[in-house]
C-alpha atoms as a PDB file:
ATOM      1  CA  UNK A   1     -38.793 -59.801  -6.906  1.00  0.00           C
ATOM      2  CA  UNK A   2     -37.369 -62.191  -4.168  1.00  0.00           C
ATOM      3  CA  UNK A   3     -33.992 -60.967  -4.811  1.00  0.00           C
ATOM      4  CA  UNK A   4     -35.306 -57.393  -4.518  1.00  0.00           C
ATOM      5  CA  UNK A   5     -36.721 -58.150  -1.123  1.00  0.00           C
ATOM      6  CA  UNK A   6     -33.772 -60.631   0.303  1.00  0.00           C
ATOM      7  CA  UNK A   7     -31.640 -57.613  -0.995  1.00  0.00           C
ATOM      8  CA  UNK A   8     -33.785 -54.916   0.949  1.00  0.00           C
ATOM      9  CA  UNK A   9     -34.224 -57.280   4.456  1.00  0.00           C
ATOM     10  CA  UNK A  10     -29.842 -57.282   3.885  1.00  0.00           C
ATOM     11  CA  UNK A  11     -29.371 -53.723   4.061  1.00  0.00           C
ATOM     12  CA  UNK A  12     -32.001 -53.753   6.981  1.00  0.00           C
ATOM     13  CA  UNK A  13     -29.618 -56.144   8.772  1.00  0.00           C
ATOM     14  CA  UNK A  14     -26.918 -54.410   8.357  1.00  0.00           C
ATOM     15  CA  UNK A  15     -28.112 -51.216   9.485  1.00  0.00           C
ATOM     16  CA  UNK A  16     -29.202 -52.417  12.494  1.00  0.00           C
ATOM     17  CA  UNK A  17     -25.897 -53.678  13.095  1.00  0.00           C
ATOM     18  CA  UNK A  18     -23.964 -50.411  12.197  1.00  0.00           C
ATOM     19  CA  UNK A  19     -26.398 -48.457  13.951  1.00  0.00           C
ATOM     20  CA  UNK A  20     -25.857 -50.494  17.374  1.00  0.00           C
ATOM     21  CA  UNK A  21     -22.172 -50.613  16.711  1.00  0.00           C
ATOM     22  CA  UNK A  22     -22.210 -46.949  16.236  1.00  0.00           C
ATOM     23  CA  UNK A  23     -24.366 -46.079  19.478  1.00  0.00           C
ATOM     24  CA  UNK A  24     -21.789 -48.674  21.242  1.00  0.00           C
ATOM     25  CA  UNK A  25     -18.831 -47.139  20.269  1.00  0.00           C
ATOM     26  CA  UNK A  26     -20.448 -43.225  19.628  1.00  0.00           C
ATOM     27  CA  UNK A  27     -17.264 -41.404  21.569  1.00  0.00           C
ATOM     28  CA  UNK A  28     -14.830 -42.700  19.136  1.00  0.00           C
ATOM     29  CA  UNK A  29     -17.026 -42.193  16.342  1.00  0.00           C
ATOM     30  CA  UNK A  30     -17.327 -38.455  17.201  1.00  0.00           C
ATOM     31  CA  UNK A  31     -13.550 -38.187  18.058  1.00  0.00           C
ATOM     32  CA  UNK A  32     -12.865 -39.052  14.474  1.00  0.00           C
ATOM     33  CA  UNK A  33     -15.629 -36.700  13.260  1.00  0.00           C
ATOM     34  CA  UNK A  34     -14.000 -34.151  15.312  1.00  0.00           C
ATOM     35  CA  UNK A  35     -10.364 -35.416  13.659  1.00  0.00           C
ATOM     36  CA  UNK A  36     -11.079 -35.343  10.357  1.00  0.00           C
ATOM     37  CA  UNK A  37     -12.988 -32.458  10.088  1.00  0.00           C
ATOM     38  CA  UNK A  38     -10.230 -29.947  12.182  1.00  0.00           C
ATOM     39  CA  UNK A  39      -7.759 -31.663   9.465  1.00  0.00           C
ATOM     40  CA  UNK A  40      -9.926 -30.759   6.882  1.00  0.00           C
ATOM     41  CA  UNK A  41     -10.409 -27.040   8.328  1.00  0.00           C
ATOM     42  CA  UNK A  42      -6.818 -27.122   8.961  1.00  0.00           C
ATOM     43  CA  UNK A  43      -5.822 -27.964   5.316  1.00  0.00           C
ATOM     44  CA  UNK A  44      -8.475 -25.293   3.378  1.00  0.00           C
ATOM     45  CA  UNK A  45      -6.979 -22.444   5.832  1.00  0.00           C
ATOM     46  CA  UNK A  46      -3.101 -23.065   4.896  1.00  0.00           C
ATOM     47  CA  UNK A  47      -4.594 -23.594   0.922  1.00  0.00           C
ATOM     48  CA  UNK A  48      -5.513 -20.566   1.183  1.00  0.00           C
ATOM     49  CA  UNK A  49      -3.002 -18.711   3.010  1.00  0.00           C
ATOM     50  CA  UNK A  50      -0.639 -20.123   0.400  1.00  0.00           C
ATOM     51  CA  UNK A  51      -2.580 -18.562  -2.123  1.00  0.00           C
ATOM     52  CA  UNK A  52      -2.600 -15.184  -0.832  1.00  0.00           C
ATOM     53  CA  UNK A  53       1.145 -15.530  -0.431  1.00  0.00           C
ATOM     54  CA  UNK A  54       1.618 -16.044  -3.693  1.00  0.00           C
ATOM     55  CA  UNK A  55      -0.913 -13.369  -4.471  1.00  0.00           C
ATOM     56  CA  UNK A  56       0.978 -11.318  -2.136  1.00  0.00           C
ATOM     57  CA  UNK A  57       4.376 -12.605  -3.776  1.00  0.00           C
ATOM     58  CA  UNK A  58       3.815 -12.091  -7.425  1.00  0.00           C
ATOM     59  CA  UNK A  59       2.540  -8.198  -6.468  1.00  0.00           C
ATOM     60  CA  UNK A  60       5.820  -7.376  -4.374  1.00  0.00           C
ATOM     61  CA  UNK A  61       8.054  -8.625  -7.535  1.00  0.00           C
ATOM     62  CA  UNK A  62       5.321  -6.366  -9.936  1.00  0.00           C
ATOM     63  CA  UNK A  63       6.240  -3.219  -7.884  1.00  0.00           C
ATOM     64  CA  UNK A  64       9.711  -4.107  -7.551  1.00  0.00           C
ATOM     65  CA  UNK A  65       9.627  -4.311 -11.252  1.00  0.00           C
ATOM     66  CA  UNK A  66       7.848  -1.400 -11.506  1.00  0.00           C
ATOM     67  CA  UNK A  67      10.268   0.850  -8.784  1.00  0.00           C
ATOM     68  CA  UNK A  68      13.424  -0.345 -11.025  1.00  0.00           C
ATOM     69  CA  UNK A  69      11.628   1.128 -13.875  1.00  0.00           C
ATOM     70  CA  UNK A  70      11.397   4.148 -12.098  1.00  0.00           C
ATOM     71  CA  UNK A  71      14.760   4.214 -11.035  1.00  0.00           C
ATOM     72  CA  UNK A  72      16.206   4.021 -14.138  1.00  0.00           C
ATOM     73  CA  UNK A  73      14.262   7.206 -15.789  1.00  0.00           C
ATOM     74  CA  UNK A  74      16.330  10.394 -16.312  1.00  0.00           C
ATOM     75  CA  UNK A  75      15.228  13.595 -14.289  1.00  0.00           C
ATOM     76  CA  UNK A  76      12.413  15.000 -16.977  1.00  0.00           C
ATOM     77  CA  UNK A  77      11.288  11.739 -17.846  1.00  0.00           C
ATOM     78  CA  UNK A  78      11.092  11.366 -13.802  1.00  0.00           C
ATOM     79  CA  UNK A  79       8.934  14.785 -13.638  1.00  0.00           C
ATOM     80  CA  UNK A  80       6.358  14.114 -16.074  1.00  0.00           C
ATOM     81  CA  UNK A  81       5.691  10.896 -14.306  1.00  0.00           C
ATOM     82  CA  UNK A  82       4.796  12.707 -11.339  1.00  0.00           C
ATOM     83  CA  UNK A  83       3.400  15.638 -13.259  1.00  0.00           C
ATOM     84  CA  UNK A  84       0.916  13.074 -15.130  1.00  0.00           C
ATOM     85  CA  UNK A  85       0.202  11.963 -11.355  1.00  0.00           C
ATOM     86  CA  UNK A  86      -0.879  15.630  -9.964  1.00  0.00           C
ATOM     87  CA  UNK A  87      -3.166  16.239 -12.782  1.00  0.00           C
ATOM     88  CA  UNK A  88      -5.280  13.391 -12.438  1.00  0.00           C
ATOM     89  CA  UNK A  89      -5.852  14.642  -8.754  1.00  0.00           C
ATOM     90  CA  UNK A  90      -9.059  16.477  -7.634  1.00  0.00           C
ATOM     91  CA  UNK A  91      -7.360  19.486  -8.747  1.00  0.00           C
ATOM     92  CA  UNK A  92      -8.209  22.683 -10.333  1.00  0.00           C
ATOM     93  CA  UNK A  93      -4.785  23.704 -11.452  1.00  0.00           C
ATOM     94  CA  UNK A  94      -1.682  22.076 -11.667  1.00  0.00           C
ATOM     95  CA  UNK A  95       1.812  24.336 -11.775  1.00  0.00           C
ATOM     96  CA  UNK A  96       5.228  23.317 -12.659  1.00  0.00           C
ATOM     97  CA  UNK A  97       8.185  25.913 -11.844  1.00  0.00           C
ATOM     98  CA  UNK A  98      10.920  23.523 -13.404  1.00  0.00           C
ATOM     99  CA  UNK A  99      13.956  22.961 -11.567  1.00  0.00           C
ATOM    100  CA  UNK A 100      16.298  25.391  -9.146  1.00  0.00           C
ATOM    101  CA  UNK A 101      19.737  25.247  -9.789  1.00  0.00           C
ATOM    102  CA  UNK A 102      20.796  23.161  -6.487  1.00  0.00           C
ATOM    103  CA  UNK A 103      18.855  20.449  -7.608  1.00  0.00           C
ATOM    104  CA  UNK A 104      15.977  20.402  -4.729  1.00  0.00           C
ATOM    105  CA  UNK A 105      14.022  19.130  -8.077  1.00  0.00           C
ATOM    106  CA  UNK A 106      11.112  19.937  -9.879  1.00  0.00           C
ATOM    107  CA  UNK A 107       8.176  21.681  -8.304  1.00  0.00           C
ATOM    108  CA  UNK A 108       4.204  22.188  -9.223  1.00  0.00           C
ATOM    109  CA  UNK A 109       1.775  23.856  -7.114  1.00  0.00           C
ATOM    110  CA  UNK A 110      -1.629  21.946  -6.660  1.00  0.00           C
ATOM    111  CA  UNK A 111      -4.892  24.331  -6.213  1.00  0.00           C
ATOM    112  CA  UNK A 112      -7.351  22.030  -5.445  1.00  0.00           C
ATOM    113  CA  UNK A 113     -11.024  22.456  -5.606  1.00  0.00           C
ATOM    114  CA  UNK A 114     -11.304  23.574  -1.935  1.00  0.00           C
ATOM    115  CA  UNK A 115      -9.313  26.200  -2.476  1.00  0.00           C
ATOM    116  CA  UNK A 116      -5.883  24.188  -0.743  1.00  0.00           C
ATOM    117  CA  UNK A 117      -2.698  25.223  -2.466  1.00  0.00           C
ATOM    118  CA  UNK A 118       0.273  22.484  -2.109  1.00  0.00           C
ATOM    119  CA  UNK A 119       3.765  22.626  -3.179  1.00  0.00           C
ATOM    120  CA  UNK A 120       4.714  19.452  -4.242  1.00  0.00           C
ATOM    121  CA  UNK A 121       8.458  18.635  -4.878  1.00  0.00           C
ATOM    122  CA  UNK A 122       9.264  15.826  -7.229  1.00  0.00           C
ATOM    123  CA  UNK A 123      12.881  14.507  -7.068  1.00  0.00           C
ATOM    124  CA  UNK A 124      14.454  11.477  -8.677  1.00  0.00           C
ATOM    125  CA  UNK A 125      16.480   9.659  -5.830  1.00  0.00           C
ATOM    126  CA  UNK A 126      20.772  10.644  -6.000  1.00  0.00           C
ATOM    127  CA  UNK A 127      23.506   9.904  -4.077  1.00  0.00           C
ATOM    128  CA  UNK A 128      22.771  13.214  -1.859  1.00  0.00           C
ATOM    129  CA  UNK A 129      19.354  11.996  -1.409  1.00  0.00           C
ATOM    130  CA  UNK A 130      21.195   8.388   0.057  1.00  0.00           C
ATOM    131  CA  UNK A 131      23.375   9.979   1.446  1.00  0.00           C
ATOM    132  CA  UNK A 132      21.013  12.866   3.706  1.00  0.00           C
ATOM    133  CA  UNK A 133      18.252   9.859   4.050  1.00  0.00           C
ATOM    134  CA  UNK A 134      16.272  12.685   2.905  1.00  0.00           C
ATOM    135  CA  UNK A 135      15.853  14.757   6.013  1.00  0.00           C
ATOM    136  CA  UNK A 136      17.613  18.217   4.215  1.00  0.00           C
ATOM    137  CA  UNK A 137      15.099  18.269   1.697  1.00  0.00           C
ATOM    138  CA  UNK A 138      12.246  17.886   3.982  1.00  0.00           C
ATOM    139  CA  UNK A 139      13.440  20.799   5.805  1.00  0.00           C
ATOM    140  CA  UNK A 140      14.260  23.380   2.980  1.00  0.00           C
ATOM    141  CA  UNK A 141      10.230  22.242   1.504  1.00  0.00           C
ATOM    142  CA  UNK A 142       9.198  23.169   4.761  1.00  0.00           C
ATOM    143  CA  UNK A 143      10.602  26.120   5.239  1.00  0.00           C
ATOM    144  CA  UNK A 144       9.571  27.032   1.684  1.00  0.00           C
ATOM    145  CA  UNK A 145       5.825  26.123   2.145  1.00  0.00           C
ATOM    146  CA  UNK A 146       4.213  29.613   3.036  1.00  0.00           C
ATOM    147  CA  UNK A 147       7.621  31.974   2.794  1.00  0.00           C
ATOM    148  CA  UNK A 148       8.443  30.910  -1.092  1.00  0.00           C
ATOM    149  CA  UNK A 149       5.254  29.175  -2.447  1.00  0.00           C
ATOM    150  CA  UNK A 150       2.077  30.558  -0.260  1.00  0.00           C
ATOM    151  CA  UNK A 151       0.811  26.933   0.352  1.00  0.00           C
ATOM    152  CA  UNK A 152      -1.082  25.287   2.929  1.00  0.00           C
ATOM    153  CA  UNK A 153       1.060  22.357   3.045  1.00  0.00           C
ATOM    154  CA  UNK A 154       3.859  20.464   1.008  1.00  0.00           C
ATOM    155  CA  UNK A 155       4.604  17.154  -0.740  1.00  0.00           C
ATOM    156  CA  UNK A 156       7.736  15.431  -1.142  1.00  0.00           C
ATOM    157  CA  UNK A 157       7.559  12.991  -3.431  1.00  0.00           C
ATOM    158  CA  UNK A 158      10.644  10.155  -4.644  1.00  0.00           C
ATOM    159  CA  UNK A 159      11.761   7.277  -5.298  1.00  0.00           C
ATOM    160  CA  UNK A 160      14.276   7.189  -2.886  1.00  0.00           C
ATOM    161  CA  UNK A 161      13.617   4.513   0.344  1.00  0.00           C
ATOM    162  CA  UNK A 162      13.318   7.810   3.472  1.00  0.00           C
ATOM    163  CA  UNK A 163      12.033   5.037   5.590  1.00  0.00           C
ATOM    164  CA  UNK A 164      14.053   2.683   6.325  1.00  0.00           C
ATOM    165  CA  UNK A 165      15.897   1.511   9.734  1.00  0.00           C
ATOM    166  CA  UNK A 166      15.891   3.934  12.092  1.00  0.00           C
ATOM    167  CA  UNK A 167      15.677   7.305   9.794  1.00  0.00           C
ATOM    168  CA  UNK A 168      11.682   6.718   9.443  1.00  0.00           C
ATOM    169  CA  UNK A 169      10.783   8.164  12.417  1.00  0.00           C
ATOM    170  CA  UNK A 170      13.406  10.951  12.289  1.00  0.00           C
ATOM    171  CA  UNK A 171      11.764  12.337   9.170  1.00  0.00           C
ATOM    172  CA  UNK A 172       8.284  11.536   9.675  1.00  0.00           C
ATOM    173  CA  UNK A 173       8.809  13.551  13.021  1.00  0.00           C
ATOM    174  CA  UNK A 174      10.506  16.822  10.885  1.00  0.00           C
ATOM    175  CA  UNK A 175       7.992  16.320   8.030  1.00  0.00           C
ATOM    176  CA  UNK A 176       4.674  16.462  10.252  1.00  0.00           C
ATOM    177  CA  UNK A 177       6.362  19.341  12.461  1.00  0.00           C
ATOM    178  CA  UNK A 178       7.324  21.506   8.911  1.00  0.00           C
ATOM    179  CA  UNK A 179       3.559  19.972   7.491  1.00  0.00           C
ATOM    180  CA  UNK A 180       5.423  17.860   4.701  1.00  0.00           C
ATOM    181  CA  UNK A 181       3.724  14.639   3.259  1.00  0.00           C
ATOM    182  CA  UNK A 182       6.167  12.109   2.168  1.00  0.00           C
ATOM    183  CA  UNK A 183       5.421  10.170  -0.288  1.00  0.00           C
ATOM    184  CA  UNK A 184       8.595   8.218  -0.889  1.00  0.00           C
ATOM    185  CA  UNK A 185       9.588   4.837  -2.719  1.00  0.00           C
ATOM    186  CA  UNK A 186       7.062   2.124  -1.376  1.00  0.00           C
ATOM    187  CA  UNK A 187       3.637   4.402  -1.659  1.00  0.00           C
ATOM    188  CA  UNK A 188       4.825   6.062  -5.263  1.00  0.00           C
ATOM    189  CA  UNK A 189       5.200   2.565  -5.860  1.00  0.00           C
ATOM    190  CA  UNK A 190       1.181   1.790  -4.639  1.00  0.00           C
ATOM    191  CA  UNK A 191      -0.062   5.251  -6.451  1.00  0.00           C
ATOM    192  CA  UNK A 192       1.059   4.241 -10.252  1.00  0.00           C
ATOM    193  CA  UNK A 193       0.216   0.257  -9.573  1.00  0.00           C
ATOM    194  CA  UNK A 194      -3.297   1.115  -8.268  1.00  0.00           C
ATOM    195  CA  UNK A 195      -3.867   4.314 -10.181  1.00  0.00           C
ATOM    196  CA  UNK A 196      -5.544   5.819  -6.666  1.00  0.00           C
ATOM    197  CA  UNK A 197      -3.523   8.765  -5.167  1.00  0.00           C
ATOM    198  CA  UNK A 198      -3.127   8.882  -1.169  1.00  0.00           C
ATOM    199  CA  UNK A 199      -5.731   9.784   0.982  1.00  0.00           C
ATOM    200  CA  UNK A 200      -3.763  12.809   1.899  1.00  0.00           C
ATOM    201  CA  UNK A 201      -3.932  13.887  -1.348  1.00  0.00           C
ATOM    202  CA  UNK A 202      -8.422  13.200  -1.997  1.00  0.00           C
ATOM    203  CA  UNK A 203      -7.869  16.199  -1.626  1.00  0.00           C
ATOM    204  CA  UNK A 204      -6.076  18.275   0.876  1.00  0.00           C
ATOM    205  CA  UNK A 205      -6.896  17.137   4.333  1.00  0.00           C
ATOM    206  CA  UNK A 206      -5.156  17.465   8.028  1.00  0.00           C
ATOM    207  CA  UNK A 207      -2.255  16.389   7.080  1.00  0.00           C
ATOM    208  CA  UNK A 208      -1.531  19.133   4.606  1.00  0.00           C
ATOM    209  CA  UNK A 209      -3.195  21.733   6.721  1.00  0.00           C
ATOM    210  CA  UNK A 210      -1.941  25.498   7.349  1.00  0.00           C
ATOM    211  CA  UNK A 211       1.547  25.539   8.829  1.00  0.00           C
ATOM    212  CA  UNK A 212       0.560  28.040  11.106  1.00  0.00           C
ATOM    213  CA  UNK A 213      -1.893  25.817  12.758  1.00  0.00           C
ATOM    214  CA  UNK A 214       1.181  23.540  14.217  1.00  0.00           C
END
């Protein structure tokens, strides 16, 4: 019992003491606080940073993986991908018209619920497709769009890179003046890895509107 108490009046003691040396010294004492606990902030915010760039990391080398897949298809395997695509669009019908004999590639028309018909143009990337950066085939679609294929709007989609450097905004510029989507390497990529097809495409919307409208 003694013990209990001479234990009890020690802590007392030395309370009394921390608490006065505290109140004496209180700016240092909340400098410190203020230290420690921006370190501590400081350290959880670049934890987790890290860990969305390896999140980030291991999901660029899965559609990396994933493009050199696609790369490495031959031409029909290359259309039924995208053909498997189409039909699991908001679609009521779903075309395919093969291939012409210049090798523009294979084409389907989409009729989607709404009535919207597209012509959509798959072809597997060559070394025309390089070459051009893409922008011939974006014309001849959209000059095919109403006078060939009676469409509202048209779809080019590949696995060749049409955005790179400076050619980006050269054929995002023809494709929205001829009403072309491109869907090219990076976002064919995103549609097989995520299984959700562009908003363009859920369904028809200005994008893909009439061509006589622009």
């Amino acid at each position: 019992m003694i013990l209990r108490v001479g234990a009890g009046i020690v802590v007392l003691i030395i309370g009394y003491f921390a608490i006065g040396f505290v109140a004496e010294h209180w700016a240092w004492f909340a400098s410190a606080a203020i230290l420690l606990g921006g370190t501590a902030l400081a350290a959880w915010v670049l934890l987790r940073s890290r860990g969305h760039e390896r999140h980030d990391h291991v999901h660029t080398a899965e559609r990396q993986q994933l493009l050199r897949t696609i790369d490495k298809m031959n031409i029909p395997t290359y259309d039924a991908m995208v053909g498997q695509l189409l039909v699991r669009l908001d679609a009521k019908r779903v075309k395919k018209f093969g291939h012409r004999q210049n090798d523009l590639g294979c084409n389907f028309v989409v009729t989607f619920t709404n009535g919207k018909r597209v012509i959509v143009r798959a072809k597997k990337d060559d070394r025309a497709m390089k070459r051009q950066n893409g922008t011939r085939h974006v014309q001849i679609l959209g000059g095919e769009i109403k006078a060939r294929w009676d469409c509202d709007g048209g779809v080019l989609i590949t696995n060749a890179n049409l955005h790179w450097m400076h050619h980006a905004a050269r054929n995002e510029s023809v494709a929205a003046q001829l009403g072309v989507l491109i869907l090219d390497r990076d976002r064919l990529a995103e549609w097989i890895d995520t299984g959700e097809p562009p908003a363009e495409l859920r369904p028809v919307r200005a994008a893909l509107q009439s061509t006589a409208n622009q």
